[in-house]
Protein backbone atom coordinates (compact mmCIF):
# COMPACT_ATOMS: atom_id res chain seq x y z
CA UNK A 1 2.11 11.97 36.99
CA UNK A 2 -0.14 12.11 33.31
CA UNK A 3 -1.67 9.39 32.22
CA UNK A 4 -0.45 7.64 29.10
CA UNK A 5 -3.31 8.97 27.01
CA UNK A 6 -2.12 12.85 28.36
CA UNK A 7 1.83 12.10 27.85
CA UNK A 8 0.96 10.52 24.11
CA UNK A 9 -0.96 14.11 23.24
CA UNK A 10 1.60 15.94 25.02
CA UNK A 11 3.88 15.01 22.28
CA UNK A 12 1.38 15.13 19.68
CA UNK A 13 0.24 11.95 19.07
CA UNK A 14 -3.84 12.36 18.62
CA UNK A 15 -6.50 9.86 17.10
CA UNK A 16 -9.97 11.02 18.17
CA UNK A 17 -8.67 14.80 17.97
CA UNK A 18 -7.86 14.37 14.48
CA UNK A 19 -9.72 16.70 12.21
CA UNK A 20 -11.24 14.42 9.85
CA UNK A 21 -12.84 17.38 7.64
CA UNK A 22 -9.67 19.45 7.45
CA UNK A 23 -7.45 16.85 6.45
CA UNK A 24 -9.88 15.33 3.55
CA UNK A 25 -10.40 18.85 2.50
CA UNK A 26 -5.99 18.75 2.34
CA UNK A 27 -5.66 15.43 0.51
CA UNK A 28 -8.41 16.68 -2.21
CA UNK A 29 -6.34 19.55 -2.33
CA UNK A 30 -2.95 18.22 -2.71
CA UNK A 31 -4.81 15.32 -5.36
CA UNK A 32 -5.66 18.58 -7.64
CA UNK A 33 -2.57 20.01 -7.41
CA UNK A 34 -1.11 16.63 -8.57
CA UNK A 35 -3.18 16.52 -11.48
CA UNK A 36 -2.13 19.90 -12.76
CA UNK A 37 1.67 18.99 -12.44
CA UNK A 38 1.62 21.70 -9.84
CA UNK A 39 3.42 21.62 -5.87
CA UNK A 40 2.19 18.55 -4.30
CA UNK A 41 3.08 15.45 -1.86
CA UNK A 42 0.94 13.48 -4.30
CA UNK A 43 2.57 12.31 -6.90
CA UNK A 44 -0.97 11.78 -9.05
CA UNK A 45 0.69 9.48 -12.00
CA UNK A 46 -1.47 8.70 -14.97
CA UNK A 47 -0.82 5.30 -15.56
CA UNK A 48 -2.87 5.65 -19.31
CA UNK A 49 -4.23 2.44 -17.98
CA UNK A 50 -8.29 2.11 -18.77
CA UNK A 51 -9.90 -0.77 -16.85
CA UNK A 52 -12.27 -1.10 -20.10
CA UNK A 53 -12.57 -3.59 -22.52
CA UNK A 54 -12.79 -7.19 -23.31
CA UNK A 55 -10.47 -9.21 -21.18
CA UNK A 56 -9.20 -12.36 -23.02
CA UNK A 57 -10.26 -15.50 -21.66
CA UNK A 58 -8.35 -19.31 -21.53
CA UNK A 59 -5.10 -17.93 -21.85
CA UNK A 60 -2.28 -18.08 -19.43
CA UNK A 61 0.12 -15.37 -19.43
CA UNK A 62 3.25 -14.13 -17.41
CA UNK A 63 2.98 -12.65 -14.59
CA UNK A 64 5.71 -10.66 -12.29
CA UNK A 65 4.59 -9.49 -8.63
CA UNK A 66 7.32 -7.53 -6.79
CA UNK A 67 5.65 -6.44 -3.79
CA UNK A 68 7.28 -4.77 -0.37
CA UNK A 69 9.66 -7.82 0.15
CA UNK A 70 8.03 -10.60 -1.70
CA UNK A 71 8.49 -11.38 -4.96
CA UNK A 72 5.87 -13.53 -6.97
CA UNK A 73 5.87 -15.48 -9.99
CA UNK A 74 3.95 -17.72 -12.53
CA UNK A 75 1.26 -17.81 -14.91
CA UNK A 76 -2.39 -16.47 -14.65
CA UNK A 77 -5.69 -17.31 -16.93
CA UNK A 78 -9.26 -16.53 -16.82
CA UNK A 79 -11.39 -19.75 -17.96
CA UNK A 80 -14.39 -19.05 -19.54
CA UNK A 81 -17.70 -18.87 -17.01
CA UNK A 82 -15.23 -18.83 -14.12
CA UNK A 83 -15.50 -15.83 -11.91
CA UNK A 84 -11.95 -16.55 -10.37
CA UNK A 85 -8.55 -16.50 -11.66
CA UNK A 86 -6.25 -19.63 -12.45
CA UNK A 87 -2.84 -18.90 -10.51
CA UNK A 88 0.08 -21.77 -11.61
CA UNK A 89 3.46 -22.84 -11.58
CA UNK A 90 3.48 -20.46 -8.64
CA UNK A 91 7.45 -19.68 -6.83
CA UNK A 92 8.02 -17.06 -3.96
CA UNK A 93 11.04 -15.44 -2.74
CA UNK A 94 12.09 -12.61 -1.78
CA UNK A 95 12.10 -8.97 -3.92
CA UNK A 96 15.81 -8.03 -4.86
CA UNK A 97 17.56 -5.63 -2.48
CA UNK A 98 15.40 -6.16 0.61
CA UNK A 99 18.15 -6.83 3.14
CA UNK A 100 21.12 -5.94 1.24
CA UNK A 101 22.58 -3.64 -1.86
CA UNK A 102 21.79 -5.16 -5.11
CA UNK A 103 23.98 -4.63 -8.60
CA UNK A 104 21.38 -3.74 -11.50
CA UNK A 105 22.17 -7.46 -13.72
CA UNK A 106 21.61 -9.34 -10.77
CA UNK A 107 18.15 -7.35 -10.24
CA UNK A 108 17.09 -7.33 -13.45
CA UNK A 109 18.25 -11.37 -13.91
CA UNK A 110 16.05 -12.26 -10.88
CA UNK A 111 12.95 -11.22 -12.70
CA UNK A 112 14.09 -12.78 -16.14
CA UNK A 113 15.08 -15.78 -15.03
CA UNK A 114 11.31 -16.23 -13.42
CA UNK A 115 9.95 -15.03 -17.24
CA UNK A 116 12.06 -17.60 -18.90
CA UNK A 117 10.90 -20.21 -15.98
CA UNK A 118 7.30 -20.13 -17.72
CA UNK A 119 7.74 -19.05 -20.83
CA UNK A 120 6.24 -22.47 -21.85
CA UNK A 121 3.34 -22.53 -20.03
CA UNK A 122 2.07 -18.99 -21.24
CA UNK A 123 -0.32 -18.47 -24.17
CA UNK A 124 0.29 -15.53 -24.99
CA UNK A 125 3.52 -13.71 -24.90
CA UNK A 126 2.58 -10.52 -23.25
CA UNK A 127 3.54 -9.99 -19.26
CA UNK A 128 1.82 -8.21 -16.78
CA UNK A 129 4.55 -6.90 -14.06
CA UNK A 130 3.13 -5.59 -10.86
CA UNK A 131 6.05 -3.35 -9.17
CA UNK A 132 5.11 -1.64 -6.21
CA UNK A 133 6.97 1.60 -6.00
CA UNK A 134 6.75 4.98 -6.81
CA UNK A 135 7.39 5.18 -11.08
CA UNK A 136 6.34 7.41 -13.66
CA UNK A 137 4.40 5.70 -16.64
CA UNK A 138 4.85 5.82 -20.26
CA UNK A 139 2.18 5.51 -23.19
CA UNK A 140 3.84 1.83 -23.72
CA UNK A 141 3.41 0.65 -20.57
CA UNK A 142 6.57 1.17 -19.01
CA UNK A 143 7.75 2.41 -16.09
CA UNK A 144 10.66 4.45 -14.55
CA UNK A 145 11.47 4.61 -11.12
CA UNK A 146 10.98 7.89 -9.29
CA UNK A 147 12.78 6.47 -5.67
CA UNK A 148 12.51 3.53 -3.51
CA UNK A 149 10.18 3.02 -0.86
CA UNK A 150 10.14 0.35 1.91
CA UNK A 151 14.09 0.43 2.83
CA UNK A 152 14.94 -1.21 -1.11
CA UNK A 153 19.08 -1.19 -1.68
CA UNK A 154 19.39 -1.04 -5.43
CA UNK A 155 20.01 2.62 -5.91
CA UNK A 156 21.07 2.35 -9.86
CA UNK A 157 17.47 1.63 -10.81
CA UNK A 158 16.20 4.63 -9.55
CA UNK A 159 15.72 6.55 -12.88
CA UNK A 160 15.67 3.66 -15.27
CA UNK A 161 13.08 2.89 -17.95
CA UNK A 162 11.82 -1.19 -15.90
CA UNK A 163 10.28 -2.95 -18.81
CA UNK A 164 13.06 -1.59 -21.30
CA UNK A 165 15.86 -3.04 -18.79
CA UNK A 166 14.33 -5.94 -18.17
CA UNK A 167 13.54 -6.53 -21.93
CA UNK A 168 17.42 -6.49 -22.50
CA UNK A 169 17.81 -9.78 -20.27
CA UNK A 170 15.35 -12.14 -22.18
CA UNK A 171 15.84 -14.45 -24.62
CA UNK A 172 12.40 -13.42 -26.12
CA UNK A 173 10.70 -10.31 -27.21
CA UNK A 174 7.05 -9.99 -25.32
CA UNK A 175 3.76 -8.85 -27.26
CA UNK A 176 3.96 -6.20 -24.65
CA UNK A 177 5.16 -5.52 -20.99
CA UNK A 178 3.03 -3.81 -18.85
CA UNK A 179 4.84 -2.73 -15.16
CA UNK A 180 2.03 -1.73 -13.43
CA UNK A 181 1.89 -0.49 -9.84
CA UNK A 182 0.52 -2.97 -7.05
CA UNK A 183 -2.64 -0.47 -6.36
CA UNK A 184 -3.42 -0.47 -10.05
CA UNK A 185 -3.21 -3.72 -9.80
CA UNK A 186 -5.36 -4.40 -7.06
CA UNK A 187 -7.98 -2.47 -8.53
CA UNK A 188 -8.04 -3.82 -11.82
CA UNK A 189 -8.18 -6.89 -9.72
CA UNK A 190 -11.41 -6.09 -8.21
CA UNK A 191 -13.19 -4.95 -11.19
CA UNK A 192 -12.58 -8.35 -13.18
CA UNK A 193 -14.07 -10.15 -10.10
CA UNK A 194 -17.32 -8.87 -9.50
CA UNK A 195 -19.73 -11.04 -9.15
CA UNK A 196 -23.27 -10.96 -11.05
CA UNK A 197 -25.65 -8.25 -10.87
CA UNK A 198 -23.26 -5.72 -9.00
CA UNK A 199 -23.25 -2.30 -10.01
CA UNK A 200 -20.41 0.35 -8.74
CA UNK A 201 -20.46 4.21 -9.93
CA UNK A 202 -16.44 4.14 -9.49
CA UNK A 203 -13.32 1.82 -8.80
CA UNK A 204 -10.56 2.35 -6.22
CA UNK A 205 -7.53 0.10 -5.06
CA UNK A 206 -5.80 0.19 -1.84
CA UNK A 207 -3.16 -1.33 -0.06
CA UNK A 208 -1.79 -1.37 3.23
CA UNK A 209 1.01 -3.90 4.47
CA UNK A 210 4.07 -3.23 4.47
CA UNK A 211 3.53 0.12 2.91
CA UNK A 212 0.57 1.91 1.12
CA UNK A 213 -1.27 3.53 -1.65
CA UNK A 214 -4.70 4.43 -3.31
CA UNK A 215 -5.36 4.13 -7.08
CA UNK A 216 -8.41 5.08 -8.25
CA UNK A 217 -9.82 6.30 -11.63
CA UNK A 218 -9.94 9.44 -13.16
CA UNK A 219 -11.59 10.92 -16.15
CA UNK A 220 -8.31 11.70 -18.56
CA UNK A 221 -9.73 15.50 -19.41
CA UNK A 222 -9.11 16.71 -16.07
CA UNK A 223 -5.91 15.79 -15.21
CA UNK A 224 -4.51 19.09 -16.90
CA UNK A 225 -0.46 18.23 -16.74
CA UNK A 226 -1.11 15.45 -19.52
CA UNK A 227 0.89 16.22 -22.47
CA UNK A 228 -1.62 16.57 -25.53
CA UNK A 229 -2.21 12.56 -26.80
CA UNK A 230 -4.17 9.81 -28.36
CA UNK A 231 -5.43 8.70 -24.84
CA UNK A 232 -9.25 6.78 -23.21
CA UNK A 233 -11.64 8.32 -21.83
CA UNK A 234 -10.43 7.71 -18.47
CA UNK A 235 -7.59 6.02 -16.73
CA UNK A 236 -6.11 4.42 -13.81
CA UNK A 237 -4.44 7.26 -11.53
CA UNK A 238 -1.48 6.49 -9.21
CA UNK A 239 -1.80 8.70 -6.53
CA UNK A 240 1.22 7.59 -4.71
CA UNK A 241 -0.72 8.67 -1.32
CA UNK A 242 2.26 7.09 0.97
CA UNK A 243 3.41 10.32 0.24
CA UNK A 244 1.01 12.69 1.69
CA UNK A 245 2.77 15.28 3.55
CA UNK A 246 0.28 18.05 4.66
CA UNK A 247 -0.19 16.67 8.42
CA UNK A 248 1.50 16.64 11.94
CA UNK A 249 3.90 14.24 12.68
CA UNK A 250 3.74 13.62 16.78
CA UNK A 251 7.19 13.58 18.54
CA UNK A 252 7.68 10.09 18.10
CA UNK A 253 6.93 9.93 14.21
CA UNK A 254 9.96 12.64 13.95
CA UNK A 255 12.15 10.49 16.15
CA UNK A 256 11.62 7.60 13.79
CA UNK A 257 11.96 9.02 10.50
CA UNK A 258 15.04 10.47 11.44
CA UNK A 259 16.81 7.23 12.12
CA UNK A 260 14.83 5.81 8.74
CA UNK A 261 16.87 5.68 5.23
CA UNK A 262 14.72 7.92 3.53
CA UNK A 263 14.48 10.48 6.14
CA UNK A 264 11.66 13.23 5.40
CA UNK A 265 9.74 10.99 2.75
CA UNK A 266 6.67 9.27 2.78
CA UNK A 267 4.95 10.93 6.12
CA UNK A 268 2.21 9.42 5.66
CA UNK A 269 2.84 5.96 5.15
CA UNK A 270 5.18 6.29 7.80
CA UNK A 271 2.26 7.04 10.18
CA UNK A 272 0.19 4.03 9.37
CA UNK A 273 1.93 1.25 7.38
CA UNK A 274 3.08 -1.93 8.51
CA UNK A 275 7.26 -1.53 7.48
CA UNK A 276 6.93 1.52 10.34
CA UNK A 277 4.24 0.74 13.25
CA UNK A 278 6.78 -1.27 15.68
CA UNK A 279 9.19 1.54 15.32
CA UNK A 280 6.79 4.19 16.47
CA UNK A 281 6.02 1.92 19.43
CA UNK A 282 9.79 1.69 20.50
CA UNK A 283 9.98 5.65 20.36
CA UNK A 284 6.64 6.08 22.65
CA UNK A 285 8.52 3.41 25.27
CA UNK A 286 12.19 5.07 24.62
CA UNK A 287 10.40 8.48 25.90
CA UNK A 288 7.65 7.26 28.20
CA UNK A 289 10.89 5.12 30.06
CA UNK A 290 12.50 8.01 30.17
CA UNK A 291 9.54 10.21 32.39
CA UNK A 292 9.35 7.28 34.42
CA UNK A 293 6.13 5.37 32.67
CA UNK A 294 8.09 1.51 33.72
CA UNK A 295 10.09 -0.13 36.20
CA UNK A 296 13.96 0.48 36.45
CA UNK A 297 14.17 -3.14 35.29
CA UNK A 298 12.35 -2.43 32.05
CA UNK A 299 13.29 0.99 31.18
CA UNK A 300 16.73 -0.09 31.25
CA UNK A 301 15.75 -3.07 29.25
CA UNK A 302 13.80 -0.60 26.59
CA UNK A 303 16.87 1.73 26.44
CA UNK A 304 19.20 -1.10 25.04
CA UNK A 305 16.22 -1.94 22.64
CA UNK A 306 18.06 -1.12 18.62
CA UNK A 307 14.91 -2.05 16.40
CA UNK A 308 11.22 -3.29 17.41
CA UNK A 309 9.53 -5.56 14.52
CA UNK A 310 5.46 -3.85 14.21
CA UNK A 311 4.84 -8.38 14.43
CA UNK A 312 5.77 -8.45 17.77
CA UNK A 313 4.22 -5.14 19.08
CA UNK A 314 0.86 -6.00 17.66
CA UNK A 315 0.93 -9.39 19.12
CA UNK A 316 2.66 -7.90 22.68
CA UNK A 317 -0.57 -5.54 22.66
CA UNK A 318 -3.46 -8.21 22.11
CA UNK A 319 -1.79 -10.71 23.72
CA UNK A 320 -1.39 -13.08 20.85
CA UNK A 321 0.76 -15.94 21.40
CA UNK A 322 2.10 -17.30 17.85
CA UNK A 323 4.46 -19.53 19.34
CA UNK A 324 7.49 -17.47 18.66
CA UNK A 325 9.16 -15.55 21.25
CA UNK A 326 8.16 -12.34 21.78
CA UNK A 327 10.85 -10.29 22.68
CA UNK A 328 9.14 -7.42 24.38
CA UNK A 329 7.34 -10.20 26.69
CA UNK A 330 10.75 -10.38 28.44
CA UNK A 331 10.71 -6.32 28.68
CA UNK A 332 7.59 -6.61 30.14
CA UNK A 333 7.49 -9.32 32.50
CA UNK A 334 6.40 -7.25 35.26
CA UNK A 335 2.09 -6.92 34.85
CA UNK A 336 2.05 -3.58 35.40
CA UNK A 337 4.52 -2.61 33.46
CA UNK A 338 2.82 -4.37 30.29
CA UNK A 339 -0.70 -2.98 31.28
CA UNK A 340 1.39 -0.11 30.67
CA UNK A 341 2.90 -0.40 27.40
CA UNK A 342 -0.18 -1.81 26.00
CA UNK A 343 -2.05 1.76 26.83
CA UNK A 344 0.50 3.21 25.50
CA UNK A 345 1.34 1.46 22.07
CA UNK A 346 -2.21 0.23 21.14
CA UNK A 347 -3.26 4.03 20.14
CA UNK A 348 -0.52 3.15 17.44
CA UNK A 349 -2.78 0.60 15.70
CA UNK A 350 -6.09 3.15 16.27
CA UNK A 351 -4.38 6.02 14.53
CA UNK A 352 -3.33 4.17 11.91
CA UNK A 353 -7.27 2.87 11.18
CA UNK A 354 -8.41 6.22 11.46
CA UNK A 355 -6.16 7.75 9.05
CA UNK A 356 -6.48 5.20 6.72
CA UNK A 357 -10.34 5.71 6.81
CA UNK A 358 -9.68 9.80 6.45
CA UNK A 359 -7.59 9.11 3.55
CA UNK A 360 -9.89 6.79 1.99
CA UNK A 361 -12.78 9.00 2.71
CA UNK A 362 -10.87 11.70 0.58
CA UNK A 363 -10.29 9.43 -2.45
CA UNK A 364 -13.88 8.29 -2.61
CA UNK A 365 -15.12 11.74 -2.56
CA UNK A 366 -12.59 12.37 -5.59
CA UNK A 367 -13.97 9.83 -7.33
CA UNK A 368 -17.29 11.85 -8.00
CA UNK A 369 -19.39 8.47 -7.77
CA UNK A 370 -21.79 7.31 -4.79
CA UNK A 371 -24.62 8.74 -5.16
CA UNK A 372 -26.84 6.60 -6.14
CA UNK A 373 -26.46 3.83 -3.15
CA UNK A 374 -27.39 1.07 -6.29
CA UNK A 375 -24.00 1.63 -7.54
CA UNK A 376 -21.39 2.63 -4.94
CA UNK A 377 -17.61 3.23 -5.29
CA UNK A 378 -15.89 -0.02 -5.02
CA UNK A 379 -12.85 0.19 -3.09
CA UNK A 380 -11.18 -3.22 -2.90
CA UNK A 381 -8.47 -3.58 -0.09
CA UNK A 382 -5.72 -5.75 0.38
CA UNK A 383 -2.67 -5.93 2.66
CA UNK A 384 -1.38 -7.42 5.26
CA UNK A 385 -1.98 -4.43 7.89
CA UNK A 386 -5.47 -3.69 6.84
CA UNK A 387 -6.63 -7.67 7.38
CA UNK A 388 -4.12 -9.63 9.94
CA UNK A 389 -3.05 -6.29 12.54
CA UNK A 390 -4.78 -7.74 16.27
CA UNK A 391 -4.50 -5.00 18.02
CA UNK A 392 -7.49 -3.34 17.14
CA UNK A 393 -9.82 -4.16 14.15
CA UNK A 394 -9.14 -2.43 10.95
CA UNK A 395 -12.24 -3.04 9.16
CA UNK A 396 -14.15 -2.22 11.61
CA UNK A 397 -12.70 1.33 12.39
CA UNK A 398 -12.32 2.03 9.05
CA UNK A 399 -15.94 1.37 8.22
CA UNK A 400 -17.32 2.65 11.61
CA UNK A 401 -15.45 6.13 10.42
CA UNK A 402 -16.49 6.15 6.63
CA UNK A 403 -19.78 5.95 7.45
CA UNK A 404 -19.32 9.11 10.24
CA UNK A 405 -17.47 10.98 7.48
CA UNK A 406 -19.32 10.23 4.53
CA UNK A 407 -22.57 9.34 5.82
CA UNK A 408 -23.73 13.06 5.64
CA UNK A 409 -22.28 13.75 2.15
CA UNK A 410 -24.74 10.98 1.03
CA UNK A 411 -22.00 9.28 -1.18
CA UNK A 412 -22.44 5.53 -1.22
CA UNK A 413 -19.12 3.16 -1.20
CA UNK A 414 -18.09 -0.83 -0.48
CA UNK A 415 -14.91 -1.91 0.89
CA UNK A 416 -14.30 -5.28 -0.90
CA UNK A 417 -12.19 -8.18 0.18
CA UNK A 418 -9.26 -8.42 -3.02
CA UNK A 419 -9.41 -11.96 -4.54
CA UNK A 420 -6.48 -14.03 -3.58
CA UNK A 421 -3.12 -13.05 -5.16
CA UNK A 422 -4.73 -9.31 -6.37
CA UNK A 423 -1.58 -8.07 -7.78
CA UNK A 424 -0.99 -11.36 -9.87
CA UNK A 425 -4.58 -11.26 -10.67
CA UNK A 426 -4.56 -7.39 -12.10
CA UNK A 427 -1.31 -7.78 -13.63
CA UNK A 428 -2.90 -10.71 -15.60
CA UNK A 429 -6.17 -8.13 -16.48
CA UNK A 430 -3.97 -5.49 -17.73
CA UNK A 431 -1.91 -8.11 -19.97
CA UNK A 432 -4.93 -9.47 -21.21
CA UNK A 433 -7.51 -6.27 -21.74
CA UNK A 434 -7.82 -5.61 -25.29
């Protein structure tokens, strides 16, 4: 019989075999195709976002964060001599259209309503909205939706102008409305943070929770598909990497996204974000039941199995007890058969570190900085995935293959720990640059 490590590459599921070269060589490919408005699985958005100039200090302002299925609200300063940000009158819930559809007033009113909420406790009117999905920017700082991402049910919005729509619903007219996306965001984030004395050659943002993304920025005279305008020097490109489609999907990745909502779209993030990593699992133990990898007891038990949450398979592979039930503890009651599963679904964690450092790799090397190791690219990370997965240790792969890959390129970078609240935080930034 093969071993789980043969039956996984049987069916095309490979970490170590990955070619790291080849596939940074496709991303920077696919990135420059972007840019010129050419055939590409990277959307490359110019966000006409600079992360110069003075930020404006002691003076709360609005702040909207709609991430994967959170939604965030309140106020945000940045008091004088402080190196952190002041986050208050702070509510959480949940973003619009998450579990079920959602009519367009009742989206839109959910983000009003939190504007209105602190209205008086902002400074300034402007409002800095973080909305993490795929949208195409505008001059003005708005944003239309290209397509959901991460399973959202509202499918009116899709094609709609966000600030102006929102705009309609408020009893007040903003000094301006910038709806930014969460890695632009981030990054700004980690630019307005740095501490004393550090020096980087180059900024990137990345996330990766419940789903993921790279922004990083780009001089504006070589991204070739901008339209002739009054623009800076450089700006904040969304790369929309979730996207990436130039790389083999294993038998179990196809089985997924077939039973996904958005079947055939975002391959990548598919392979390695948080909203998809349980569901990869359940395929591997659907098929591996089916060769005869478990018991008759827990085959049968994997075969009635509808949905796996990527929670409970990290926490079923390290054998983290939260204090919840687990449900695939009762699957695999029988030792051998979870010594089993765990050889089998752990790779799931690896492969997703190593492709997010391959991916990285590729957008630092786009960046054109690192090479003087005084002033490397600073790539601040966030997300739930990256920091709280068990299974295996992110950070740790993702640096141990960075340095492999980019070691002999001599091209200097630092992955950075986001503040606290990074897409409140940059939202805030971009409100208050001027």
């Amino acid at each position: 019989m093969q071993t789980p490590e043969d039956f996984l590459e049987a069916n095309g599921f490979v970490s170590q075999q990955l070619d790291r070269s080849a596939l940074v060589a496709t991303f920077l490919k696919e990135m420059e195709a972007g840019l010129k408005g050419e055939p590409s699985s990277l959307a490359m958005i110019p966000t006409y976002v600079s992360p110069s100039g003075d930020l404006k200090r002691d003076t709360p302002v609005a702040v909207l964060d709609a991430g994967g299925t959170n939604l965030r609200a309140g106020t945000v300063s940045f008091p004088t001599g402080a190196t952190e940000a002041k986050i208050e009158h702070l509510e959480k819930g949940s973003m619009p259209g998450t579990t079920a559809y959602v009519a367009p007033d009742d989206f839109y009113g959910t983000f009003a309503a939190h504007l209105e909420r602190t209205k008086p406790f902002a400074a300034d009117s402007a409002v800095g909205f973080c909305f993490s999905y795929a949208c195409e920017a505008a001059p003005d700082g708005d944003a239309k939706l290209l397509h959901w991402t991460k399973q959202i049910q509202a499918p009116e919005i899709v094609g709609q102008w966000i600030g102006a729509e929102l705009k309609k619903r408020l009893s007040f007219t903003p000094s301006k409305l910038l709806v930014l996306n969460d890695t632009v965001t981030t990054l700004l984030a980690g630019k307005a943070t740095e501490k004393p004395g550090q020096r980087f050659s180059a900024y990137i943002g990345f996330i990766l929770g419940t789903g993921t993304n790279v922004a990083y920025v780009q001089k504006t005279a070589d991204i070739p598909k901008l339209a002739p305008g009054d623009y800076p020097a450089e700006m904040i490109v969304n790369s929309e990497s979730g996207g990436f489609a130039k790389i083999a999907q294993s038998k179990f990745d196809a089985a997924m996204d077939a039973k996904s909502r958005d079947k055939g779209s975002q391959v990548f993030e598919k392979m390695i974000a948080g909203a998809y990593l349980g569901a990869i699992g359940l395929e591997i133990f659907k098929a591996a039941a089916k060769v005869g990898f478990f018991t008759e007891t827990a085959a049968k038990q994997i075969a009635a199995m509808s949905s796996l949450e990527s929670m409970h398979l990290d926490n079923f592979c390290a054998k983290f007890d939260n204090g919840q039930p687990n449900p695939l503890d009762k699957v695999f009651a029988n030792p051998d058969d979870a010594a089993m599963a765990r050889r089998l679904a752990t790779p799931v964690f690896e492969r997703a570190a190593i492709l997010t450092a391959i991916h990285l790799a590729a957008f630092i090397v786009k960046t054109g900085g690192g090479g003087d190791r005084n002033a490397p690219v600073c790539v601040c990370v966030d997300g739930t995935t990256y920091y709280k997965t068990r299974a295996v240790s992110f950070p740790e792969i993702v640096q141990r293959e960075l340095d492999q890959m980019l070691g002999p390129r001599n091209v200097a970078f630092s992955l950075m720990v986001c503040p606290g609240q990074a897409p409140m935080v940059g939202a805030a930034v971009a409100a208050l640059l001027r």
